[in-house]
N, C-alpha and C. Protein backbone atom coordinates (compact mmCIF):
# COMPACT_ATOMS: atom_id res chain seq x y z
N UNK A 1 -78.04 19.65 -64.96
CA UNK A 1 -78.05 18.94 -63.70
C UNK A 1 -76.66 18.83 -63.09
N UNK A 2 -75.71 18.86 -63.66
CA UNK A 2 -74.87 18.77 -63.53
C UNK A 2 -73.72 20.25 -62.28
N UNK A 3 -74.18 21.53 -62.81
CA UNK A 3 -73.49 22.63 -62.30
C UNK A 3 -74.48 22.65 -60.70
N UNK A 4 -75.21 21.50 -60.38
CA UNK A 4 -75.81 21.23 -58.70
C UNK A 4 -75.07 21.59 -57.77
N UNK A 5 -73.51 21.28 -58.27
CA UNK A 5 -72.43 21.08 -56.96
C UNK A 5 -71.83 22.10 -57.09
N UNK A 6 -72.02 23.01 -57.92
CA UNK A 6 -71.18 24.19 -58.10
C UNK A 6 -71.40 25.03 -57.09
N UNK A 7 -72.33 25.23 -56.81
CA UNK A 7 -72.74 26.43 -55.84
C UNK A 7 -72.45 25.87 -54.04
N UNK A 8 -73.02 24.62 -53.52
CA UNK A 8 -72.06 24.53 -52.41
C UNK A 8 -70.67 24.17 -52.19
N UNK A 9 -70.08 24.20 -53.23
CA UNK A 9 -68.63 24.03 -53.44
C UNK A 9 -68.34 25.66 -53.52
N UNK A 10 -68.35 26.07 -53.99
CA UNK A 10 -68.16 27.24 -54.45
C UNK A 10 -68.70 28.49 -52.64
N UNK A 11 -69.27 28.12 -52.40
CA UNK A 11 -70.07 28.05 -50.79
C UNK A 11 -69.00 27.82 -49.78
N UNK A 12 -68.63 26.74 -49.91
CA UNK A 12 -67.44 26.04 -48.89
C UNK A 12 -66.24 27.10 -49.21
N UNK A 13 -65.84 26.91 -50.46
CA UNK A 13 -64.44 27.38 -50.91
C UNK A 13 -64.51 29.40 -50.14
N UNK A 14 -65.63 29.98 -50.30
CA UNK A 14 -65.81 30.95 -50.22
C UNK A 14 -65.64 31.22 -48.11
N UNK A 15 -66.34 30.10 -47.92
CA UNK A 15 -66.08 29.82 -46.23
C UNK A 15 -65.11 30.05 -45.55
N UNK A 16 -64.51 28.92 -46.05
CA UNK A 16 -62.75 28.50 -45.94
C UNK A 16 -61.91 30.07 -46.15
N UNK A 17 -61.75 30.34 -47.62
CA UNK A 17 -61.17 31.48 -47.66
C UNK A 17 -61.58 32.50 -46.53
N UNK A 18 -62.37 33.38 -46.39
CA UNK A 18 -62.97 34.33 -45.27
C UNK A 18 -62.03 33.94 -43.85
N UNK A 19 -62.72 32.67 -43.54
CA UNK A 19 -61.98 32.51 -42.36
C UNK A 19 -60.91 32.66 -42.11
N UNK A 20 -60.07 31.86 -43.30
CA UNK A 20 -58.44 32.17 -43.14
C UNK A 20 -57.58 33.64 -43.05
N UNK A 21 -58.66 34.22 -44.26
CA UNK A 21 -58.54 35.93 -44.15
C UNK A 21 -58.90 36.88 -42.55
N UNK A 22 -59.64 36.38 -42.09
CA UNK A 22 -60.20 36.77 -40.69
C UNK A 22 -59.16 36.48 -39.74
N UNK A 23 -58.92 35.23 -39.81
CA UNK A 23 -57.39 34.90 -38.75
C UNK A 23 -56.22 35.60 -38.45
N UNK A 24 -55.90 36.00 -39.89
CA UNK A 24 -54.83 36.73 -39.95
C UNK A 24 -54.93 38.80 -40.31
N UNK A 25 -54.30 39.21 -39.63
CA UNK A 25 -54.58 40.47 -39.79
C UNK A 25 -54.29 41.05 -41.21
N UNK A 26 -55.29 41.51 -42.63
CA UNK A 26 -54.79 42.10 -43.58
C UNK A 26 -54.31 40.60 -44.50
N UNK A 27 -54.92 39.45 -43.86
CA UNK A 27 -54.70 37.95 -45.03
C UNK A 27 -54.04 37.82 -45.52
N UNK A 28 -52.66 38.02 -45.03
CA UNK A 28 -51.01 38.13 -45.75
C UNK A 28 -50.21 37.87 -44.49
N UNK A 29 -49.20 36.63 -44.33
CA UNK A 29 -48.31 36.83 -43.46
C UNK A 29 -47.21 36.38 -43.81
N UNK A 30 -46.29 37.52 -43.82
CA UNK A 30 -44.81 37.71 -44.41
C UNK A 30 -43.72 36.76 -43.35
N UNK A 31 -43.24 35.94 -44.79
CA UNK A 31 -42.32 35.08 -43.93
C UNK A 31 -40.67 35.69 -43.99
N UNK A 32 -40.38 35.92 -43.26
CA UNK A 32 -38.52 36.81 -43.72
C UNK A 32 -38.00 35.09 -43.46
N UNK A 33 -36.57 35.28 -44.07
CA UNK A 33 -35.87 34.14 -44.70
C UNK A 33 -35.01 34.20 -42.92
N UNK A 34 -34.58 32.95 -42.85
CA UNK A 34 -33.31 32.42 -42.05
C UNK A 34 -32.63 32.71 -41.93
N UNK A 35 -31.40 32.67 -40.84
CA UNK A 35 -30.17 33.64 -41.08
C UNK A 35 -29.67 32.63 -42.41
N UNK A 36 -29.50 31.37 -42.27
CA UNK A 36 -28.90 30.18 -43.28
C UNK A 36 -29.61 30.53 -44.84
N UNK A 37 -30.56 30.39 -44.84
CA UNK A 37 -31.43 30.91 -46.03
C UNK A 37 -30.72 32.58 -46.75
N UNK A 38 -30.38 33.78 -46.08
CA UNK A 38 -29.67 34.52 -46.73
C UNK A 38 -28.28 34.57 -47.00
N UNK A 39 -27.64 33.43 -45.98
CA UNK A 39 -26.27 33.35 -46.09
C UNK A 39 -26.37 32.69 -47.70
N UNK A 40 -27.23 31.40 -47.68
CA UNK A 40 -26.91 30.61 -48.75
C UNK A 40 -26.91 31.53 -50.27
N UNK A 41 -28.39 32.53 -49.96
CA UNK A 41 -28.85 33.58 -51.43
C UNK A 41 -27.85 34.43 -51.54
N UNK A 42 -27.00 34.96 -50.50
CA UNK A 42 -25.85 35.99 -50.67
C UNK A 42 -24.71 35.50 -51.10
N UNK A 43 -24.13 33.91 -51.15
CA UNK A 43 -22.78 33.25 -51.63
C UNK A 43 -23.23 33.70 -53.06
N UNK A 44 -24.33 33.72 -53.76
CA UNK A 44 -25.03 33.19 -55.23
C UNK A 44 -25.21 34.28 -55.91
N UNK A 45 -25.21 35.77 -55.23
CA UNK A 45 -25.71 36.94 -55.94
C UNK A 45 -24.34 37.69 -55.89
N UNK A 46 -24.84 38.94 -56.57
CA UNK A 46 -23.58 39.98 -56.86
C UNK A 46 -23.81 40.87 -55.28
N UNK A 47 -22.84 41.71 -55.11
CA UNK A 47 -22.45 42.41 -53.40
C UNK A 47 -23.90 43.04 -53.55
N UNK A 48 -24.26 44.22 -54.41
CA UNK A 48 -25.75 45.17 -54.72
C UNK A 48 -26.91 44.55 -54.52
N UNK A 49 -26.86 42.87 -54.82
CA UNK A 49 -28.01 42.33 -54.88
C UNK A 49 -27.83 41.47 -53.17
N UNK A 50 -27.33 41.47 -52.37
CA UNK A 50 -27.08 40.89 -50.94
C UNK A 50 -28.47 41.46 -50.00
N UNK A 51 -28.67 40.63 -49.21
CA UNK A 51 -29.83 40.79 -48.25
C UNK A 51 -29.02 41.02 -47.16
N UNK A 52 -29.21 42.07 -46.26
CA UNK A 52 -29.05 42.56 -45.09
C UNK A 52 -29.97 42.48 -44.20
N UNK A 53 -30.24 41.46 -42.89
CA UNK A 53 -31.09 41.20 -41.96
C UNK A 53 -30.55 41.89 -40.67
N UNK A 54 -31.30 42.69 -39.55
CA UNK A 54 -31.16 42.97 -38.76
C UNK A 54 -32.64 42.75 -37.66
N UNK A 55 -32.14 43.73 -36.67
CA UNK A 55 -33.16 43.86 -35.74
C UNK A 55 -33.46 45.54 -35.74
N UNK A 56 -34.47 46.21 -36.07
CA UNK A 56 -35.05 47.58 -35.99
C UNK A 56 -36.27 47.55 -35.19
N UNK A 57 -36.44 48.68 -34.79
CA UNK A 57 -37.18 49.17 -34.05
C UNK A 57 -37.77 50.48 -34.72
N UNK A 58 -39.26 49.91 -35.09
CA UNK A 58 -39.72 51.04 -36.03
C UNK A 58 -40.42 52.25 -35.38
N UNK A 59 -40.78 53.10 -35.89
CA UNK A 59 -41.23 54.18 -35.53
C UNK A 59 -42.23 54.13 -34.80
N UNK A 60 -43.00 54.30 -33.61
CA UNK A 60 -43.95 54.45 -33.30
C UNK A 60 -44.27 53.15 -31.73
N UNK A 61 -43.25 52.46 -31.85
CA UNK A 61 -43.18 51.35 -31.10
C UNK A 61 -41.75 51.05 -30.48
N UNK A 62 -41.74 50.24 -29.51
CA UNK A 62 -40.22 50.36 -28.65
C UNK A 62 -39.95 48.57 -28.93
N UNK A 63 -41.21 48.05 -29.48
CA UNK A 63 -40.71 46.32 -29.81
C UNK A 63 -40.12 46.86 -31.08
N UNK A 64 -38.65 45.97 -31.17
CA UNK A 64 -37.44 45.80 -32.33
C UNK A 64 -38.48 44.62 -32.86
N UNK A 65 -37.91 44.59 -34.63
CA UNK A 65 -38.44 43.36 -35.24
C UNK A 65 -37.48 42.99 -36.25
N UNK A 66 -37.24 41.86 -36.36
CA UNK A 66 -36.36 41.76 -37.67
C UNK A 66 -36.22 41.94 -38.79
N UNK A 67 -35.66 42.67 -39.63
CA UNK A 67 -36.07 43.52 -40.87
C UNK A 67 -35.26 42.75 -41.58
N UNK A 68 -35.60 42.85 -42.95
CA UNK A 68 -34.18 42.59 -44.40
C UNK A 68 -34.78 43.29 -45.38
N UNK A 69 -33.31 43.46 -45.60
CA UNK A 69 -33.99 44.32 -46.75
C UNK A 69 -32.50 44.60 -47.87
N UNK A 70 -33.06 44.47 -48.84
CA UNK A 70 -31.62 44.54 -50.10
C UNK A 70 -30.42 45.49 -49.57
N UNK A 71 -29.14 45.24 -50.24
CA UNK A 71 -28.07 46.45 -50.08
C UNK A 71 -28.43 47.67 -50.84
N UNK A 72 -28.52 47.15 -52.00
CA UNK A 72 -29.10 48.38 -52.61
C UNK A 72 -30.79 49.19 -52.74
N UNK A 73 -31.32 48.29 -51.92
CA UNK A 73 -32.51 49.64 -51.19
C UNK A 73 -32.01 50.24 -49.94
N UNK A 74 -31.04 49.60 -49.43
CA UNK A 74 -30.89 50.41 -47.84
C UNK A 74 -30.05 51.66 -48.67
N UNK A 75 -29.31 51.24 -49.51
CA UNK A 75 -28.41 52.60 -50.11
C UNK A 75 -28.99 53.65 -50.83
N UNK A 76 -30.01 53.17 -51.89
CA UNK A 76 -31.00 54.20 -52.34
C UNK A 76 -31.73 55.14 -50.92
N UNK A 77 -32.11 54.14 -50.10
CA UNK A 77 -32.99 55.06 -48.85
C UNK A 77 -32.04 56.15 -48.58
N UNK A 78 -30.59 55.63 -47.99
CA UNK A 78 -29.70 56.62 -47.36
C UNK A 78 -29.53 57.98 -48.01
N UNK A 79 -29.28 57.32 -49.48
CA UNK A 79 -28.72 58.43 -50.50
C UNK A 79 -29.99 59.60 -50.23
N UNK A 80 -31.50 59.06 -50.76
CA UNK A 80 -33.15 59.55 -50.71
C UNK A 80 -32.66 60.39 -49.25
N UNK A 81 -32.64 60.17 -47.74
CA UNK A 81 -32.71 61.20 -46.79
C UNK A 81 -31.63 61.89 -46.74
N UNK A 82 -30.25 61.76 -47.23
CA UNK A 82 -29.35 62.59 -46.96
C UNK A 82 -29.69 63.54 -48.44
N UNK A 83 -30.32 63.38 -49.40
CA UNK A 83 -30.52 64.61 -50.43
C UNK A 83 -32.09 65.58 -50.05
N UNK A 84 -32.73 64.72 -49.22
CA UNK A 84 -33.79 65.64 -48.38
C UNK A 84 -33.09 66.42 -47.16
N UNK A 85 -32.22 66.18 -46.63
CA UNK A 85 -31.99 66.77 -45.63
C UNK A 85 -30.84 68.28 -46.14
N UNK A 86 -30.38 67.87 -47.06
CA UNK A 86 -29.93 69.37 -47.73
C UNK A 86 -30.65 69.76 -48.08
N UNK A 87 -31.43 69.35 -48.73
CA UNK A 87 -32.79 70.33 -49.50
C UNK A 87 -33.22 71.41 -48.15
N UNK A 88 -33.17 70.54 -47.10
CA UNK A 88 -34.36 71.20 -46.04
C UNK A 88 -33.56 72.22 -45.43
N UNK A 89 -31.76 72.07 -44.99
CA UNK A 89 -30.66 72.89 -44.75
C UNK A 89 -30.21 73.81 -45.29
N UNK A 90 -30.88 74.11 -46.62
CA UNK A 90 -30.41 75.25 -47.66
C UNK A 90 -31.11 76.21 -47.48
């Protein structure tokens, strides 16, 4: 008698979720940090591990958006197209 409430609870909870998922496009919305918020994480880390925030403008669209993204992924990327682009020059 007891597992009664399980199922419209379980009902509701299932409600709730959906909707919230429906609201938002793909039920994930990415929060990027503050300019203050990376200043503070960048005094605290080593130079490799630093967050770099800008404004880009991605492919396919002429609205800029604010990006961040590690020092050392923007440097892996660079290194990644400048060793494709010899590949492709040879």
């Amino acid at each position: 008698m007891k597992k009664r409430w399980f199922l419209p609870v379980s009902a509701l909870l299932a409600g709730i979720l959906l909707s919230a998922c429906a609201a938002k496009p793909g039920g994930y919305v990415r929060k990027l940090p503050t300019d203050a918020e990376v200043a503070q994480y960048n005094a605290s880390v080593e130079p490799e591990e630093r967050i770099v925030c800008r404004r880009e403008t991605p492919v396919g669209t002429n609205v800029p958006r604010r990006m961040c993204r590690y020092i050392r992924d923007i440097e892996e990327t660079s290194r990644f197209h400048r060793e494709q682009l010899k590949r492709a020059l040879r």
